[in-house]
Protein backbone atom coordinates (compact mmCIF):
# COMPACT_ATOMS: atom_id res chain seq x y z
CA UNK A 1 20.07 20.02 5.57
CA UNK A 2 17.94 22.08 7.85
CA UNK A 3 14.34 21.61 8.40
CA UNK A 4 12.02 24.16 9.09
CA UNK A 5 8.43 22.74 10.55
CA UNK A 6 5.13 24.96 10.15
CA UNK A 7 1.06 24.73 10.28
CA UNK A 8 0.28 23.39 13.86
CA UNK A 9 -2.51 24.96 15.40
CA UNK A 10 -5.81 24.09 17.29
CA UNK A 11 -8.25 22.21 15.95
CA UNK A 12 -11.21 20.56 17.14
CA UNK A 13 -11.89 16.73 16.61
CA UNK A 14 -12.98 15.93 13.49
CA UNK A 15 -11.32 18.81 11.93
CA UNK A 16 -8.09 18.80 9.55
CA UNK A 17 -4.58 20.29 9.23
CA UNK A 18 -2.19 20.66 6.79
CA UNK A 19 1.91 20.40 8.59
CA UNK A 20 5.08 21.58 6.19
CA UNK A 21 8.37 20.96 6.40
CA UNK A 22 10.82 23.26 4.38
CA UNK A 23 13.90 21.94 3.78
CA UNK A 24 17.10 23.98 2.84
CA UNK A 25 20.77 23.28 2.59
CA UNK A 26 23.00 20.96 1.16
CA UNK A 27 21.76 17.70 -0.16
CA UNK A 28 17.75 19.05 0.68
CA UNK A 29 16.90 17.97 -2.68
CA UNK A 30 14.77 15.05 -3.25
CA UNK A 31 15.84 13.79 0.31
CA UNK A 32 13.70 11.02 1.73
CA UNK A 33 11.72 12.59 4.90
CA UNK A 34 9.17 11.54 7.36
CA UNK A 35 6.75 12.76 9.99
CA UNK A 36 6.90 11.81 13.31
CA UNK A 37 5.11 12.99 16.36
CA UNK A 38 5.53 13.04 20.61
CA UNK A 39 2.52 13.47 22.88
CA UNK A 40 3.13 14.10 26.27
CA UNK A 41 4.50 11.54 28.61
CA UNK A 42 4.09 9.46 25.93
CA UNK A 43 7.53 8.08 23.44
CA UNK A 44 8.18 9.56 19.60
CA UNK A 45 6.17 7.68 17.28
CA UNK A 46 6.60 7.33 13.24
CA UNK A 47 3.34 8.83 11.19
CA UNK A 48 4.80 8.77 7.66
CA UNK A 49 7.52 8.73 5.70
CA UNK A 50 7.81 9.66 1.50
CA UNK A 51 10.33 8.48 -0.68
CA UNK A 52 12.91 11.32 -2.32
CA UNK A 53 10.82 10.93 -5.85
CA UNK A 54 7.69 10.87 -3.56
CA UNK A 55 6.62 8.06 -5.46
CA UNK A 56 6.48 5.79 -2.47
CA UNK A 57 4.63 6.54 1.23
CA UNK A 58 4.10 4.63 4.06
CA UNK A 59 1.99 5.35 7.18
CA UNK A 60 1.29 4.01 10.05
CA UNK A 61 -1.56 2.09 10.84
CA UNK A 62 -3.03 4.56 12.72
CA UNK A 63 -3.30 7.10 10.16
CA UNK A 64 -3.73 5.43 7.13
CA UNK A 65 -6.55 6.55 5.18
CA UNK A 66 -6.82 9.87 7.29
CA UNK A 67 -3.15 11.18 6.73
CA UNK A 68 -1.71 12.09 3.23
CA UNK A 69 2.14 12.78 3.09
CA UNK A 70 3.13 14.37 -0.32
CA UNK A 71 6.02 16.52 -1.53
CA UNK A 72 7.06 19.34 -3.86
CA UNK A 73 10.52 19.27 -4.47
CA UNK A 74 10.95 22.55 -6.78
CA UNK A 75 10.24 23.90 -3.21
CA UNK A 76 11.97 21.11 -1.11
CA UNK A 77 8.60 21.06 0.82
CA UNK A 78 6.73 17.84 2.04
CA UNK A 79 3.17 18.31 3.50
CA UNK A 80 1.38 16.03 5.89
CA UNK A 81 -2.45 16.67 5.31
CA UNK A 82 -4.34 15.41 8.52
CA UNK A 83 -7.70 14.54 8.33
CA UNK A 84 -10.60 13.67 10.95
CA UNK A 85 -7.80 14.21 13.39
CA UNK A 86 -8.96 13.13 17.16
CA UNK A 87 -7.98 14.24 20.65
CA UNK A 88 -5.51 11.30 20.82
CA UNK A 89 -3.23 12.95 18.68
CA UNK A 90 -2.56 16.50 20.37
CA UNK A 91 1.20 16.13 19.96
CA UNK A 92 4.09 17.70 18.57
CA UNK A 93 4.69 16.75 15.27
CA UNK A 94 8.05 16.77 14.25
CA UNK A 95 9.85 16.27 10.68
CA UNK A 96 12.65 14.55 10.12
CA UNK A 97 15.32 13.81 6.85
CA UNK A 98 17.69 12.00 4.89
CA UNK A 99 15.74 7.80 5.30
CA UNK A 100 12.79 6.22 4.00
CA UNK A 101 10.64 4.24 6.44
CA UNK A 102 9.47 4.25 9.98
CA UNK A 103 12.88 3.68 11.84
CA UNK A 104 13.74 7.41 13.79
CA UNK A 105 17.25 6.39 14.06
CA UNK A 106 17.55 6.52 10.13
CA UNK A 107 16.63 9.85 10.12
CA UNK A 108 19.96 12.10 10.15
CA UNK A 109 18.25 15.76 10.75
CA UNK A 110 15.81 16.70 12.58
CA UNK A 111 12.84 20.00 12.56
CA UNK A 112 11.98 21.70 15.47
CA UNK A 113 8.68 20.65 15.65
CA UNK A 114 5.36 22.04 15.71
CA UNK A 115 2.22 21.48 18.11
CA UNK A 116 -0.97 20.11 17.27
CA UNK A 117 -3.43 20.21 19.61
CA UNK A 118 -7.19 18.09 19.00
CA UNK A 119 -9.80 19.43 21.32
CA UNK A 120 -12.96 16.80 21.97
């Protein structure tokens, strides 16, 4: 499976993204993937992860109720739709593949990441 992150940007506090993740390969179908994300000096944290069916999510406390993780699989694309996003979380935002939950050493592959950065 290869990953292929897009939709970081700039965007001031209070505003909203929308992240992808393409997947494409072998076994990219209905794979279990996650968003995680790295600010600097700081260690990877989980965001949220969605289930291969995408019937189950889970989030981190941190985001619930502002973050939405969802899926297409005809297009082996999950989305991570961020919402009243604050400066806190200028970071790169990385997707990962192939585990369900909020454990990064689950994950067996690995996007390159994209930056987000939340001006106050």
């Amino acid at each position: 499976v290869q990953l292929q992150a897009s939709g970081g940007g700039l965007v001031q506090a209070g505003g909203s993204l929308r992240l992808s993740c393409a997947a494409s390969g072998r076994d990219a179908y209905r794979t279990p993937m996650g968003w995680f994300r790295q600010a600097p000096g700081k260690e990877r944290e989980f965001v949220a992860s969605i289930s291969g069916n995408g019937v189950g999510t889970s989030y981190a406390d941190s985001v619930k109720g502002r973050f939405t993780i969802s899926r297409v699989n005809v297009k082996n694309t999950v989305y991570l739709q961020m919402n009243n996003l604050k400066p806190e979380e200028t970071a790169v935002y990385y997707c990962a593949a192939g585990y369900y939950g909020s454990n990064s050493d689950g994950y067996r592959v690995w996007g390159q990441g994209t930056l987000v950065t939340v001006s106050s």
